[in-house]
Protein backbone atom coordinates (compact mmCIF):
# COMPACT_ATOMS: atom_id res chain seq x y z
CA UNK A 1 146.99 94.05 33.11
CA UNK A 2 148.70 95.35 30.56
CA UNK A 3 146.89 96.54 26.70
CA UNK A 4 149.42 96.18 24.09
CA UNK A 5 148.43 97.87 20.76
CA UNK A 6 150.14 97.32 17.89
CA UNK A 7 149.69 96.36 14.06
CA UNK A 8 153.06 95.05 13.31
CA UNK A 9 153.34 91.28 14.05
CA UNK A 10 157.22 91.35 14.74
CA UNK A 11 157.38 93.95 17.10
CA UNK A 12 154.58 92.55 18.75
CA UNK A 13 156.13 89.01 19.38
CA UNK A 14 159.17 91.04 20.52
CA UNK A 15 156.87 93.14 22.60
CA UNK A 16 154.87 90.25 24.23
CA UNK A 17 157.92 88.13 24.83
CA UNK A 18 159.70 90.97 26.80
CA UNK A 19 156.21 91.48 29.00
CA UNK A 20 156.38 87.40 29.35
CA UNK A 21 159.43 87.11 30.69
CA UNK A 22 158.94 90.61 33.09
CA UNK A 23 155.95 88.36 34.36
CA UNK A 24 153.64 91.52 33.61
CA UNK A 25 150.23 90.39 32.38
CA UNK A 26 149.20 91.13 29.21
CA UNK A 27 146.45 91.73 26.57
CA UNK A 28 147.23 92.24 22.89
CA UNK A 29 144.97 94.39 20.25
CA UNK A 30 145.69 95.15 16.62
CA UNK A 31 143.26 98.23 15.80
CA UNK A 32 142.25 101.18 18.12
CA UNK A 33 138.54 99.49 17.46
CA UNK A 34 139.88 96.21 18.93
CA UNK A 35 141.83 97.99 21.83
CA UNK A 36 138.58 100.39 22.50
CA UNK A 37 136.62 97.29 22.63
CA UNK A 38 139.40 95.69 25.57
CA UNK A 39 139.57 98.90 27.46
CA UNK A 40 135.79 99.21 28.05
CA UNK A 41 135.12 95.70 29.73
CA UNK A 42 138.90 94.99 31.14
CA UNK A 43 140.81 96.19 34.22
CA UNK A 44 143.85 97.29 32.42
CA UNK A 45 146.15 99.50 34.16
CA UNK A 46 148.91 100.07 31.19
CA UNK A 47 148.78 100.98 27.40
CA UNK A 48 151.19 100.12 24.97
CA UNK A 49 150.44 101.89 22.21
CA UNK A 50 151.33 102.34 18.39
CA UNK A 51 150.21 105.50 16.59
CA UNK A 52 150.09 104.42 13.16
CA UNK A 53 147.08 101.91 13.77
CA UNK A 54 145.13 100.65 10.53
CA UNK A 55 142.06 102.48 11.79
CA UNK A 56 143.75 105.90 12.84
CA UNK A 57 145.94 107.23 15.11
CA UNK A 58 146.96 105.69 18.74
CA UNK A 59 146.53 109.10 20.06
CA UNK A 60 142.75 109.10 19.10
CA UNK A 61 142.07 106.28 21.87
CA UNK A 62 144.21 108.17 24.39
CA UNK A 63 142.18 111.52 24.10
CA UNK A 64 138.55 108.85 23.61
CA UNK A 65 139.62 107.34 27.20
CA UNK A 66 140.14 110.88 28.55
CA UNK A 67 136.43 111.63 28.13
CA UNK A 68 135.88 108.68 30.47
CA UNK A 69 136.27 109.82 34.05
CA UNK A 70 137.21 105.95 35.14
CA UNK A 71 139.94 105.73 32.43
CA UNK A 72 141.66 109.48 32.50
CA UNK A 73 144.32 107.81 35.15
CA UNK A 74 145.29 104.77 32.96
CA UNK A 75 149.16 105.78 32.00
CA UNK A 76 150.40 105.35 28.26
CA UNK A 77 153.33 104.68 26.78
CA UNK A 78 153.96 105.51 23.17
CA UNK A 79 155.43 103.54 20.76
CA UNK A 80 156.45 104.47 17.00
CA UNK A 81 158.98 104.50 14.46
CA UNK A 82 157.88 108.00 12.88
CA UNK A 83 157.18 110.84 14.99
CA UNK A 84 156.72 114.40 14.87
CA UNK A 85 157.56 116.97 16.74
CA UNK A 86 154.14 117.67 16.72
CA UNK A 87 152.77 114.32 17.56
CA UNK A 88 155.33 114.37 20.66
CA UNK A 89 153.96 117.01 21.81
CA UNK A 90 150.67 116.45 21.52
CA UNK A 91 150.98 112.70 22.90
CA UNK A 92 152.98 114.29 25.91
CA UNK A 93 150.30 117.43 26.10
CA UNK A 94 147.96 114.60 26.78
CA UNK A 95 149.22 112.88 29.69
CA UNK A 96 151.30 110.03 27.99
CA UNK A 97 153.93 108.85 29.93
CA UNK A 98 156.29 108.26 28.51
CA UNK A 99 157.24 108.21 24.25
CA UNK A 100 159.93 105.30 22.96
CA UNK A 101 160.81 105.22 19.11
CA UNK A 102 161.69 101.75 17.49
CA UNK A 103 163.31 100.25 16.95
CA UNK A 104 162.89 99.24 20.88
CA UNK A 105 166.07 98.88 22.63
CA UNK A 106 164.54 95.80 24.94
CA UNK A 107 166.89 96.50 28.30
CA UNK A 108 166.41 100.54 28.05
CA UNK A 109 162.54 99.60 27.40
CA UNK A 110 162.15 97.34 30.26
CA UNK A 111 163.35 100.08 32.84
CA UNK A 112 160.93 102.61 31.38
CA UNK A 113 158.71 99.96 31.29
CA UNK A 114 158.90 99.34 34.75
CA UNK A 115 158.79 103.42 35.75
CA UNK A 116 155.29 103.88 33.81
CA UNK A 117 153.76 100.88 35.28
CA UNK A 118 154.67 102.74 39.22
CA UNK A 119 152.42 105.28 37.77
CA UNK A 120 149.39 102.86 37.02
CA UNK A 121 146.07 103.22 39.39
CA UNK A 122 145.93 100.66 42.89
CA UNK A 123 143.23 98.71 41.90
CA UNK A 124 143.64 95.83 45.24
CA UNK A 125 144.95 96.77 48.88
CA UNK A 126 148.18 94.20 49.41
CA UNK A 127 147.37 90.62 49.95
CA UNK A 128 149.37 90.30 53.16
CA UNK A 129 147.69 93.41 54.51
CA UNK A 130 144.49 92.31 53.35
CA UNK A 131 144.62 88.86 55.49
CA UNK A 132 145.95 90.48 58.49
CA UNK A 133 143.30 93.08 58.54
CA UNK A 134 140.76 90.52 58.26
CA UNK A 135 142.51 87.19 60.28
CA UNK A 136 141.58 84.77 57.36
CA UNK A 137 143.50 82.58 55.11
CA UNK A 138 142.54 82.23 51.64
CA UNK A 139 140.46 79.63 51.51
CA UNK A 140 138.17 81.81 54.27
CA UNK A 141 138.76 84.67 52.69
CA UNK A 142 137.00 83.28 48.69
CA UNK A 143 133.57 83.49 50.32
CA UNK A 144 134.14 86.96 50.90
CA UNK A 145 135.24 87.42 47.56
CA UNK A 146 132.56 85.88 46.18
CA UNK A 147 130.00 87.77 48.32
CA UNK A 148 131.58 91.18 46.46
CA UNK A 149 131.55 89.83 43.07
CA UNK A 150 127.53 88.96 43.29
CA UNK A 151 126.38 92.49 45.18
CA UNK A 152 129.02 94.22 42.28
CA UNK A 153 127.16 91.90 39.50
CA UNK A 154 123.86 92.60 40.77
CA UNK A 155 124.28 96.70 40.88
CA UNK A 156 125.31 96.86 37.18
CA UNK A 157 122.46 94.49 36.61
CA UNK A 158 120.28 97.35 38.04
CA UNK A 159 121.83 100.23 36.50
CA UNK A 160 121.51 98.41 33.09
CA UNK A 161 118.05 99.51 32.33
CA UNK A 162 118.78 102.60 33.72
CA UNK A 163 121.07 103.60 31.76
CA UNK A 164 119.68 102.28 28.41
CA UNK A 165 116.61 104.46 29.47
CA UNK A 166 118.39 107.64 28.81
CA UNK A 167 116.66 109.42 31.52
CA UNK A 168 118.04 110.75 35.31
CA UNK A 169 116.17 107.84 37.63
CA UNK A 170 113.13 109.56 40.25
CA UNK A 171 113.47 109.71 43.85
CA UNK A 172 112.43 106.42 44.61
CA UNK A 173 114.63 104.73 42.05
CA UNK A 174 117.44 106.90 43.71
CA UNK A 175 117.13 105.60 47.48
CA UNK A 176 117.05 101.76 45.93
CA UNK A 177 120.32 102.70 44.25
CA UNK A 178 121.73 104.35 46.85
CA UNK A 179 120.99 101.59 49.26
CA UNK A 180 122.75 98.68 46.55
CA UNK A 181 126.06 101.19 46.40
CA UNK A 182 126.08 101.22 49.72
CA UNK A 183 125.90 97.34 49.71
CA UNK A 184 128.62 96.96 46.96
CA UNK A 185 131.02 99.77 48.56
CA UNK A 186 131.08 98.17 51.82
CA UNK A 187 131.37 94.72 50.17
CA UNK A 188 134.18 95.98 48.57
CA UNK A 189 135.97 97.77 50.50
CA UNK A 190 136.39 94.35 53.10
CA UNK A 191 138.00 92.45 50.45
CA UNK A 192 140.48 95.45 49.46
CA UNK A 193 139.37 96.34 46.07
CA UNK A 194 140.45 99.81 46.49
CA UNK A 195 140.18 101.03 42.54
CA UNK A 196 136.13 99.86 42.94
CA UNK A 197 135.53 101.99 45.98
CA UNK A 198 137.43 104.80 44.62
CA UNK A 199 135.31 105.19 41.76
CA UNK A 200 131.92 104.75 43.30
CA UNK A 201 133.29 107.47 45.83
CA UNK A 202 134.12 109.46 42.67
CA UNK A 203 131.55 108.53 40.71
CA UNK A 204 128.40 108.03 42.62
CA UNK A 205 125.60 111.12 43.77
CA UNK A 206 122.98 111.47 45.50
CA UNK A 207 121.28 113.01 42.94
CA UNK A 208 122.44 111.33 39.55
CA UNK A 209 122.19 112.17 36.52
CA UNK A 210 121.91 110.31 33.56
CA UNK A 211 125.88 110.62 32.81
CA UNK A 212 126.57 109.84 36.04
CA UNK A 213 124.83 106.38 36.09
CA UNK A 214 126.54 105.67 32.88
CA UNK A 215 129.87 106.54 34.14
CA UNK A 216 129.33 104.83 37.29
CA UNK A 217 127.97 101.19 35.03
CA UNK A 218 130.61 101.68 32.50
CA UNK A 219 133.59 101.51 35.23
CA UNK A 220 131.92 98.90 37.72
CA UNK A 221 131.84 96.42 34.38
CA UNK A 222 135.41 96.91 34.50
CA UNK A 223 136.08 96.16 38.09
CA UNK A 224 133.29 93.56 38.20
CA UNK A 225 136.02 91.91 35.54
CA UNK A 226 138.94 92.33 37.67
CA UNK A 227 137.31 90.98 41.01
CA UNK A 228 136.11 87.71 38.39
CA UNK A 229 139.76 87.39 37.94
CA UNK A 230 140.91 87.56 41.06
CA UNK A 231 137.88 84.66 41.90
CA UNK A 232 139.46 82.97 39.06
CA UNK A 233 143.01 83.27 40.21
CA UNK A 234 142.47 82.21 43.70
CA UNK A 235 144.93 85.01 44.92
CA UNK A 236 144.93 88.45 44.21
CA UNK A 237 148.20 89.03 45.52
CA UNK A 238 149.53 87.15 42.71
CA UNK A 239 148.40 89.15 40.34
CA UNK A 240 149.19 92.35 42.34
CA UNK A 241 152.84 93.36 39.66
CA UNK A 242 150.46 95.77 37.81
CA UNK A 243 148.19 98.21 39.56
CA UNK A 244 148.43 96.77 42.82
């Protein structure tokens, strides 16, 4: 899915219409508060972004997401009428993708568009490769699905108090945890949600720390969100154009 940021109504309906008719998915946020807000509990594999927001400057969410080890590989494209040469530089120093002025040019856009989203994370192995792996159809292959979503749901129930807690869990604590990733990585690596194994791979220790449990809850809320979806959907192939 696809965050788009930005304050100004018109060149947000122009904006949103372009991503409608690309058939990219798309979630729309007026403030960096709003977007911050989307980006912590959505799978979103693409930002849109303004700088002049009405609570700061686009590039403050870029470099907040950057302290986030789940969200440093989210791309970003910038979008502004006024720029700097300093605030190119520093949006480029800091991994954004690519930087457009307005007003947009909607073909040129498109195609750059369409570059930065090659560039977003795999969050689902293909659909087709998915089914042949596993010799199901779809209506088999929900249960499975399902089965994922409910050993994901029930992990970041556990790490919940955990984390609130403030404190690195004991020994005991750590073999029950270890045992439910376990669960949940295996879970969902059958169903082919790649970006959720990834990032307990990347994540996950045997000997966490407080951090690391919070790191580890904050991005399985995120992918807990995106395997809903695809529940919801009935087909994650179909929603495969961004970050598949």
């Amino acid at each position: 899915m696809i965050l788009l940021i930005e304050d100004d109504l018109v060149t947000c309906q122009i904006m949103a219409a372009l991503l409608k008719r690309m058939r990219l998915p798309y979630q729309v946020a007026h403030s960096g508060a709003e977007a911050w807000e989307v980006v912590k509990r959505h799978p979103i594999d693409l930002l849109l972004l303004d700088l002049g927001l009405p609570d700061g400057d686009g590039i403050d969410l870029v470099e907040q997401m950057l302290l986030r080890p789940h969200l440093q590989d989210i791309p970003t494209v910038v979008c502004t009428a006024n720029a700097s040469r300093g605030t190119v530089e520093r949006a480029l120093g800091i991994g954004v993708v690519d930087f457009v002025k307005k007003p947009i040019n909607v073909d040129s856009f498109a195609q750059r568009l369409q570059r930065a989203i090659k560039r977003a994370p795999v969050r689902w192995e293909p659909w087709g490769q998915v089914i042949r792996r596993l010799r199901v159809d779809t209506r088999t292959f929900m249960p499975l699905l399902v089965l994922a979503r409910d050993e994901l749901a029930s992990l970041v129930s556990a790490l919940q108090p955990l984390v609130a807690a403030g404190s690195a869990p004991d020994e005991t604590t750590t073999q029950q945890l270890l045992a439910r990733v376990a669960r949940v990585r295996s879970a969902a690596l059958n169903v082919g949600a790649v970006r959720a194994v990834q990032l307990i791979d990347f994540l996950w220790t045997d000997r966490p720390r407080h951090e690391d449990l919070s790191d580890l809850h904050e991005a399985l809320v995120i992918e807990l969100g995106a395997i809903e979806h695809a529940i919801h959907t009935r087909g994650v192939g179909r929603s495969e154009a961004v970050g598949a």
